[in-house]
Every structure is written in C-alpha cells, then in structure tokens.
Protein backbone atom coordinates (compact mmCIF):
# COMPACT_ATOMS: atom_id res chain seq x y z
CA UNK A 1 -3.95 4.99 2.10
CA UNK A 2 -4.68 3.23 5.09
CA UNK A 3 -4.17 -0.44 5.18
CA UNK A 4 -5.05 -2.96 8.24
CA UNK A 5 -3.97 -6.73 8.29
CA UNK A 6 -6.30 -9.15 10.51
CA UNK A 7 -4.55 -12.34 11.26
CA UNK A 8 -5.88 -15.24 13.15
CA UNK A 9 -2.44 -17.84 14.32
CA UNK A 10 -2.67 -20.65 16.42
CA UNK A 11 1.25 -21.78 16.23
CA UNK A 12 2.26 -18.01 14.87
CA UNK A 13 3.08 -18.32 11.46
CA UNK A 14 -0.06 -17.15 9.90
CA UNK A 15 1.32 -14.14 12.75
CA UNK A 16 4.95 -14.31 11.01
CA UNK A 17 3.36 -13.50 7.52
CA UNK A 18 1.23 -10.67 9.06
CA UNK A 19 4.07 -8.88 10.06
CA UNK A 20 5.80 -8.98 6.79
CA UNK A 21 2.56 -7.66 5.19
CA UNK A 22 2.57 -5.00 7.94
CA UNK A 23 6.09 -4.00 7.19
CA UNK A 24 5.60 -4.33 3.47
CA UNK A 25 2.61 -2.59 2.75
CA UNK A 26 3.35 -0.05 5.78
CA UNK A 27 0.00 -1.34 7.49
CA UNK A 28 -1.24 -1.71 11.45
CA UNK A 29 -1.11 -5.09 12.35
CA UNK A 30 -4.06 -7.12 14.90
CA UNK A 31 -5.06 -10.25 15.68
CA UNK A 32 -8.64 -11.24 15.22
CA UNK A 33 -8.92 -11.30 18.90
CA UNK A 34 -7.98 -7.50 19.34
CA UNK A 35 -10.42 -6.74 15.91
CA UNK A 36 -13.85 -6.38 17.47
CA UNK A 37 -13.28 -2.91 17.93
CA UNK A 38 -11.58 -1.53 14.90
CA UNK A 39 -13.90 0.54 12.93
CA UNK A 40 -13.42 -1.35 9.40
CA UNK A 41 -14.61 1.96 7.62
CA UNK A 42 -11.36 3.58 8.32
CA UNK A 43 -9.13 1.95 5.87
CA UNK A 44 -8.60 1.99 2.62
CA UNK A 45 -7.43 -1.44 2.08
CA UNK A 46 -8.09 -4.20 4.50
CA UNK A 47 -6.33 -7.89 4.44
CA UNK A 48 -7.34 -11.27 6.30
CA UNK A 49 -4.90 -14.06 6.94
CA UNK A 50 -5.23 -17.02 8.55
CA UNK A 51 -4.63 -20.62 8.60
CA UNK A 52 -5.59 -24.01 6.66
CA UNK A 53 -7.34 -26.48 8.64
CA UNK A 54 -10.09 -29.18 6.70
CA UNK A 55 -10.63 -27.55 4.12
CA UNK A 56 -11.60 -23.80 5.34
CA UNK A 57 -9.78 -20.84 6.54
CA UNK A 58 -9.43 -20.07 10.20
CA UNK A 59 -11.62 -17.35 11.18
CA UNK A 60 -12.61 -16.66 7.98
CA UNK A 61 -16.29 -16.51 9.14
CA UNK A 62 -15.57 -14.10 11.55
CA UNK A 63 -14.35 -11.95 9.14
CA UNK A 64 -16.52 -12.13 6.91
CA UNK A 65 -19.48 -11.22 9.29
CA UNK A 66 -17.66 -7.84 9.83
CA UNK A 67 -17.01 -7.06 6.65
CA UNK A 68 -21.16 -7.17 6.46
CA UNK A 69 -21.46 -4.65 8.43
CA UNK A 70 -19.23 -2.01 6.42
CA UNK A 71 -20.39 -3.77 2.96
CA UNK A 72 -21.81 -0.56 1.69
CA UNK A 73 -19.03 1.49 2.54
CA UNK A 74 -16.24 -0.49 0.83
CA UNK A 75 -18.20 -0.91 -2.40
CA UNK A 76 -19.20 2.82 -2.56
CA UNK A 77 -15.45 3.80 -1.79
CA UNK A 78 -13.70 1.13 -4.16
CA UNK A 79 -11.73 -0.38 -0.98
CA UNK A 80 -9.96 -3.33 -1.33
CA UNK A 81 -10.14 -6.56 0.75
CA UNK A 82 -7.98 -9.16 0.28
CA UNK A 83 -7.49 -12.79 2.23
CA UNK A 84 -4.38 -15.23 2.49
CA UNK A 85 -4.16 -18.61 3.95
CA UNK A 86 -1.30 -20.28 5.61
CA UNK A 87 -0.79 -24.13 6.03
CA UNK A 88 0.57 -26.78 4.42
CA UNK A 89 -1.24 -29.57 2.03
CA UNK A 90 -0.19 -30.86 -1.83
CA UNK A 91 -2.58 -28.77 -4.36
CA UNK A 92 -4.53 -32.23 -5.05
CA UNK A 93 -5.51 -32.39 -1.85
CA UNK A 94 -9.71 -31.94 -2.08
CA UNK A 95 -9.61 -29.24 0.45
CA UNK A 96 -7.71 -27.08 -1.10
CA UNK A 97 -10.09 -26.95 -3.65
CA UNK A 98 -12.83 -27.10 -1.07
CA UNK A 99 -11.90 -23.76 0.73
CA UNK A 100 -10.97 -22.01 -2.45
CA UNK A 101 -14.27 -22.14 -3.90
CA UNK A 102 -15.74 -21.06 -0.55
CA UNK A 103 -13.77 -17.55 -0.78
CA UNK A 104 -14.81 -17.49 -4.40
C-alpha cells in the first residue's frame, strides 16, 4: 500500500512529525509546497499534518480542495485520509474545540 504524508511547517516541527510518520508507516514524505503535482489517486492512504494557529489547521484548506478533486476515487477504492495537527494550547482553550469541529 502506498502511503503519502503532506505537511505544511512554518518553524519545522509539524516537518519533524512528518518524518516520523514517513519512517513509521514507510511513506514518501512532501511539503504542501512541493504537493501541487502529486497525483492524489496514486495512494492508498494519504495523511495531512500541519500546524495550530486560531483555531484552524494550517493549510488545511488547501488540502482539502485537492482531496475534491480525487473525492470519487478514494470513496470508490476505500482509501484512507487522515489529518494531524501540531501546536501547543490547554484542551479548554475555545479553539481547540473550534478547529476540531471544522475537520468533523
């Protein structure tokens, strides 16, 4: 099974955690800035990770907007998606809740 991690890091944790994905799951590895390209249909199992900031996910949209495209394909082929967020904020913080329900 193929697996591809999309990460978007500013300070390069959210990059840090990528790469132990990558080595964990045996995956390719690319930053959202490299991702345009990458034909999404190709994998079997494709993960998002970025980072916290007010209450959303970094990039998220972006990723999302793909995904669109190869909708179809991942629901007819049972592929998995999955996300993860990096950052740093108590679990009563509002936004927490905020960007969890937006991923929902």
């Amino acid at each position: 099974m193929k697996t591809l991690i999309i990460y978007s890091s500013q300070t390069g944790f959210t990059e840090r955690y990528a790469s132990w994905l990558k080595e964990t799951l045996d995956a390719e590895c690319i930053s959202i800035k490299n991702a345009k390209s990458v034909d999404l249909s190709s994998y079997d199992k494709i993960v998002y990770g970025g980072w916290c900031c007010a209450g959303s996910i970094n990039g998220l949209n972006s990723f999302i907007g793909k995904l669109a495209k190869v909708k179809d394909d991942i629901v007819a082929n049972n592929k998995k998606v999955a996300i993860f967020a990096v950052g740093s904020s108590p679990i009563e913080n509002p936004d927490v809740s905020k960007a969890l329900d937006k991923i929902n």
